[in-house]
N, C-alpha and C. Protein backbone atom coordinates (compact mmCIF):
# COMPACT_ATOMS: atom_id res chain seq x y z
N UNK A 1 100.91 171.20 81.20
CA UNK A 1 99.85 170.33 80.73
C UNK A 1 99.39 169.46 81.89
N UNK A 2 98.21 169.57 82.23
CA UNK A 2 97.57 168.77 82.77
C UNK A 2 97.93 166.96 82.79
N UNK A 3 97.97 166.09 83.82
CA UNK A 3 98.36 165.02 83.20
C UNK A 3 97.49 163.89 82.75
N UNK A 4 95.88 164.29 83.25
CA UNK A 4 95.17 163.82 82.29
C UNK A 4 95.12 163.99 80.89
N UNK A 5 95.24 165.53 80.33
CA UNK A 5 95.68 165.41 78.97
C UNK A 5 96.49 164.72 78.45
N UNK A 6 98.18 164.91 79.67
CA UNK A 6 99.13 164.12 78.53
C UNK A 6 99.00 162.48 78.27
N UNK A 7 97.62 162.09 79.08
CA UNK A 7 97.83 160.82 78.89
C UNK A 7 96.82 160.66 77.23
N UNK A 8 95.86 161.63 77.54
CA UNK A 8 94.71 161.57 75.96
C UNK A 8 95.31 161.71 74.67
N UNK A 9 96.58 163.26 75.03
CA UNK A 9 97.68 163.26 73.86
C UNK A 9 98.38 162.01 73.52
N UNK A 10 98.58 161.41 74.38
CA UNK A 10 99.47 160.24 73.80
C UNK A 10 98.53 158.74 73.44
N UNK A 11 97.19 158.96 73.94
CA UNK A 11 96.49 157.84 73.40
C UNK A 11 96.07 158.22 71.90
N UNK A 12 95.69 159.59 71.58
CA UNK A 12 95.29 159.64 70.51
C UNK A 12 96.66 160.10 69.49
N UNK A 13 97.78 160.15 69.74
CA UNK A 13 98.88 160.41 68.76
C UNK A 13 99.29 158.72 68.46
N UNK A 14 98.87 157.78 69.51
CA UNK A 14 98.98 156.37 69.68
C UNK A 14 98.34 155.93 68.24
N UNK A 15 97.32 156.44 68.40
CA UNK A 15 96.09 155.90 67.06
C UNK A 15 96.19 156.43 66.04
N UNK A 16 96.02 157.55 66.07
CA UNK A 16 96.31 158.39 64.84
C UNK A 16 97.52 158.69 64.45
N UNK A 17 98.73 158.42 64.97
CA UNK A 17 99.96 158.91 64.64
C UNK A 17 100.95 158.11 64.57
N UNK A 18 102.15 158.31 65.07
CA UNK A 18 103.44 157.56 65.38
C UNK A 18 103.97 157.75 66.87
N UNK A 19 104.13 156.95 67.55
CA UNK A 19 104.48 157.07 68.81
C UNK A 19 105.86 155.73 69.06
N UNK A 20 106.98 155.96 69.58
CA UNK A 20 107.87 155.28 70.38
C UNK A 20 107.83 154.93 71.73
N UNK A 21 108.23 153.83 72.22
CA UNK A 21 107.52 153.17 73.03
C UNK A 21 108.91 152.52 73.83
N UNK A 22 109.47 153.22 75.02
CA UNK A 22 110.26 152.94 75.46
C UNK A 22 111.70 153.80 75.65
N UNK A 23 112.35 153.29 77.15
CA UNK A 23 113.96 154.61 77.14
C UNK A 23 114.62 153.94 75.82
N UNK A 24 114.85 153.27 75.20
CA UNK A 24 115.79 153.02 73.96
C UNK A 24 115.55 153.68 72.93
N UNK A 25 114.11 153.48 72.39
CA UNK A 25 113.53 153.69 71.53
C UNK A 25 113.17 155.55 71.45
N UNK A 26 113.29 155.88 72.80
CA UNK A 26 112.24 157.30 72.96
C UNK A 26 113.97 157.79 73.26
N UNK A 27 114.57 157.89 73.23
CA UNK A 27 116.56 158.26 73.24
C UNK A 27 116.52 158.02 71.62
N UNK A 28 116.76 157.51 70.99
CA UNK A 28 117.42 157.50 69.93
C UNK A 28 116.02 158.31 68.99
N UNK A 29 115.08 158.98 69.37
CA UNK A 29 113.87 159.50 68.41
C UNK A 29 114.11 160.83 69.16
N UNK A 30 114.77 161.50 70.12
CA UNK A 30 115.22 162.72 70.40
C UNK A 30 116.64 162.65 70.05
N UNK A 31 117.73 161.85 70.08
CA UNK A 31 118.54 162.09 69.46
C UNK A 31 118.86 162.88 67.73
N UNK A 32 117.91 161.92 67.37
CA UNK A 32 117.41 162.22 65.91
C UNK A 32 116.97 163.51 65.54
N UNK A 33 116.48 163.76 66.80
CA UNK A 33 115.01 165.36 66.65
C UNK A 33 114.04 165.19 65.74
N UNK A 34 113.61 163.90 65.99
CA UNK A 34 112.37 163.47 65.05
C UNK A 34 110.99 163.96 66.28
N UNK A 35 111.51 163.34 67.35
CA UNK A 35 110.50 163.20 68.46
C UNK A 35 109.69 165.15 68.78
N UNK A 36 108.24 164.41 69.04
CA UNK A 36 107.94 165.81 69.13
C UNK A 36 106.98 166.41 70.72
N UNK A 37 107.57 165.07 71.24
CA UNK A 37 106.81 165.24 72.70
C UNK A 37 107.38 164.34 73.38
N UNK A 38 108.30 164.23 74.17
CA UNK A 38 108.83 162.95 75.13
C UNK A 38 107.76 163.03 76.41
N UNK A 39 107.26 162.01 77.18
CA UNK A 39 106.45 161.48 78.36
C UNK A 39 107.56 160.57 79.27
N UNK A 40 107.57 160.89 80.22
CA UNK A 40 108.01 159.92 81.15
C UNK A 40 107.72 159.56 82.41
N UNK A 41 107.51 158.31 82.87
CA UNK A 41 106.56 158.09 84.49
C UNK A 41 108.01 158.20 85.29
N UNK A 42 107.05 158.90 86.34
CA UNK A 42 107.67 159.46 87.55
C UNK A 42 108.23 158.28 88.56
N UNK A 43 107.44 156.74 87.82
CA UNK A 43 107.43 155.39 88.91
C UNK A 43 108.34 154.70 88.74
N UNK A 44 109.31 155.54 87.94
CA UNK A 44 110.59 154.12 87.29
C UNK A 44 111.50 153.62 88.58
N UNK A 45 112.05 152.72 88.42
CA UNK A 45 113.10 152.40 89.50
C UNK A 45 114.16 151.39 88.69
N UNK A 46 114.96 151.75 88.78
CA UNK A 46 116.25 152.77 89.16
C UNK A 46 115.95 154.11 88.37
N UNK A 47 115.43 155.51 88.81
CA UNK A 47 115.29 156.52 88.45
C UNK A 47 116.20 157.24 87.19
N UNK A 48 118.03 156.34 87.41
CA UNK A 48 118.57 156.68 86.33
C UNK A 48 118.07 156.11 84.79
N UNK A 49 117.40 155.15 85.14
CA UNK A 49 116.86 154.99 83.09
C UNK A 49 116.21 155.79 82.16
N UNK A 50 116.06 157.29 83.31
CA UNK A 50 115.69 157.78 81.82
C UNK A 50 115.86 159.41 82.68
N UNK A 51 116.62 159.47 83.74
CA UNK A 51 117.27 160.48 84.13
C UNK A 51 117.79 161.01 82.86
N UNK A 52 118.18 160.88 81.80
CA UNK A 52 119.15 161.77 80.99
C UNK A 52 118.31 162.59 79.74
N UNK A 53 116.52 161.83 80.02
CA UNK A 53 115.98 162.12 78.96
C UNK A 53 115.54 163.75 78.77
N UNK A 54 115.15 164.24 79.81
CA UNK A 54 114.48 165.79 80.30
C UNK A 54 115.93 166.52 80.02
N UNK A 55 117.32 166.31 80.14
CA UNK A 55 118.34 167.18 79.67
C UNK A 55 118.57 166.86 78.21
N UNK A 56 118.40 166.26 77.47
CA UNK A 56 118.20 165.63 76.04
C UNK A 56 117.33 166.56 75.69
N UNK A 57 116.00 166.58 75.93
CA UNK A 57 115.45 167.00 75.06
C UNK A 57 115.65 168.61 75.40
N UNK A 58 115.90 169.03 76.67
CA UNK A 58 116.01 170.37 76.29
C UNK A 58 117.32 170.70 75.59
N UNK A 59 118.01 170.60 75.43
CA UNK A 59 119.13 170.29 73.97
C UNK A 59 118.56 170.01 73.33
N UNK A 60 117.82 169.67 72.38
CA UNK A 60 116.77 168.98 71.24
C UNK A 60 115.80 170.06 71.31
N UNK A 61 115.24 170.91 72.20
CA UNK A 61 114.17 171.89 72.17
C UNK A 61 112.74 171.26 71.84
N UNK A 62 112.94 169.99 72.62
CA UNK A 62 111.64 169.03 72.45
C UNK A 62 110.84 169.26 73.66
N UNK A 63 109.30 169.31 73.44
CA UNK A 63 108.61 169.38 74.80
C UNK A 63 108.69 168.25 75.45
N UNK A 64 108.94 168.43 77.38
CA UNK A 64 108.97 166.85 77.78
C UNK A 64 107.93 167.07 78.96
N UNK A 65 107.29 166.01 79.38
CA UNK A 65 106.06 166.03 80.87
C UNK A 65 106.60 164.62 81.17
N UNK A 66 106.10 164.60 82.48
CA UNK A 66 106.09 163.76 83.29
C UNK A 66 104.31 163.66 83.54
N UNK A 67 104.32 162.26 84.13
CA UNK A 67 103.03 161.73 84.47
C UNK A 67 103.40 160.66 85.74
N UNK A 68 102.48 159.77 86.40
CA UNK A 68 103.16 159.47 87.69
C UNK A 68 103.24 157.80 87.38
N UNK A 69 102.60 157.07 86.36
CA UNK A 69 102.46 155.59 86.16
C UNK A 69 103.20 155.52 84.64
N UNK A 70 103.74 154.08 85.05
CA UNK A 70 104.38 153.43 84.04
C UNK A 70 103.08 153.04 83.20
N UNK A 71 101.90 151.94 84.02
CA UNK A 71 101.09 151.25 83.68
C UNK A 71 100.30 152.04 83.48
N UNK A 72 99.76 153.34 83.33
CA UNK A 72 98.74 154.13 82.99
C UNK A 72 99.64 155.01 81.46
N UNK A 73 100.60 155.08 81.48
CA UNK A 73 101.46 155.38 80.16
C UNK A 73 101.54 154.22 79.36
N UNK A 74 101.70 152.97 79.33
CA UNK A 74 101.47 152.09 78.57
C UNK A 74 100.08 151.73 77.73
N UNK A 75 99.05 151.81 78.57
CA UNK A 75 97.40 151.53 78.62
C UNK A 75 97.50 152.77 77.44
N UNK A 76 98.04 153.65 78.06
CA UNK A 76 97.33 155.32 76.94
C UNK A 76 98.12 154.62 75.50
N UNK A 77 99.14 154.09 75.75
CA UNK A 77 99.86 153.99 74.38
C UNK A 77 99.43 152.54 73.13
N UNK A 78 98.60 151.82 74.31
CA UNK A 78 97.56 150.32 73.50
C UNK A 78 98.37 149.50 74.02
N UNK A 79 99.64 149.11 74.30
CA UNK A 79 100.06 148.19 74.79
C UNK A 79 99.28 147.40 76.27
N UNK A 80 99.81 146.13 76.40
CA UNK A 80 99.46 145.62 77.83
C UNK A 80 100.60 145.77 78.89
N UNK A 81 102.10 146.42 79.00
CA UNK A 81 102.96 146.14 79.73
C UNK A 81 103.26 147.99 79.95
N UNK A 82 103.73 147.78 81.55
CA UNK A 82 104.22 149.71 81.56
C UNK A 82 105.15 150.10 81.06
N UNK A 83 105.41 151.20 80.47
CA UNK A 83 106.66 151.70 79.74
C UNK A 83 106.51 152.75 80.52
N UNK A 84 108.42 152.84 80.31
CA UNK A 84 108.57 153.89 81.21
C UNK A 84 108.93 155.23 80.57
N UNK A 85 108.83 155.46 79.54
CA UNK A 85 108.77 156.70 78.31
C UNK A 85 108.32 156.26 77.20
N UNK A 86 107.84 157.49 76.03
CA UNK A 86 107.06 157.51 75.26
C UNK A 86 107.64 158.52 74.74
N UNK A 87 107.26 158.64 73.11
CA UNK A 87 107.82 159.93 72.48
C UNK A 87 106.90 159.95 71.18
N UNK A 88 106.17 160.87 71.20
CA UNK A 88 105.37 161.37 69.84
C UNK A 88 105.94 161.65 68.83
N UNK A 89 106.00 160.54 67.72
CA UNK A 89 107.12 161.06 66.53
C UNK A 89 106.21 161.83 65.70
N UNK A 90 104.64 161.68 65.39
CA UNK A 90 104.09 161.90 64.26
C UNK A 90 102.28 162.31 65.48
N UNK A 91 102.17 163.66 65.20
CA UNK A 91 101.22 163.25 66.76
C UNK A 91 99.77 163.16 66.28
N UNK A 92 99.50 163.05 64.47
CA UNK A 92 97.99 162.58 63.60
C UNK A 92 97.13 163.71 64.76
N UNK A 93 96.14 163.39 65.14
CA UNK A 93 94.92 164.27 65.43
C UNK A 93 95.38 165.01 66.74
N UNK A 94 96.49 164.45 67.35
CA UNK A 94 96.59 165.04 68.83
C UNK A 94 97.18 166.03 68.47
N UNK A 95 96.86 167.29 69.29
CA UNK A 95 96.91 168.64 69.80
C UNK A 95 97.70 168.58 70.67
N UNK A 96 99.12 168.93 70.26
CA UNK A 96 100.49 168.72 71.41
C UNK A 96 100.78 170.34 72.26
N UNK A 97 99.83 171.59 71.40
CA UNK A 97 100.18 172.44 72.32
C UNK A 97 98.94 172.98 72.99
């Protein structure tokens, strides 16, 4: 996926759907196997906060992308602050494949 898309997928699963917003929050919604798209920026530092998420979900058989901004993953998601993962629980009008 393109990563202009994955940012449109996640603005419009934002609006129309259910989206998690964060490594705590976006871990315990693949734990679950609720989650139906994990996102994560490439800009985190310390890289381990969400190092464990891309082996998670492939155990979970969840799709995962990367994108390169925290602050351009936040913006897509309506918030004002960068997050450094995201997870589509419910993805309403967005087209996840």
């Amino acid at each position: 996926m393109a990563e202009i898309k994955i940012y449109d997928v996640v603005e419009k699963a934002a609006k129309t759907g259910k989206v998690d917003k964060g490594v705590n929050e976006v871990t315990k919604a693949v734990e679950r196997g609720v989650a139906k798209l994990v996102v994560v920026a490439t800009d985190v530092d310390p890289k381990e906060l969400t190092q464990h998420l891309p082996i998670l979900c492939k155990e979970k058989g969840i799709d995962f992308a990367e994108v390169d901004s925290r602050e351009k993953l936040g913006i897509s998601v309506g918030i004002n602050r960068p997050t450094a993962a995201v997870a589509v629980v419910a993805e309403g009008e967005a087209k996840l494949k």
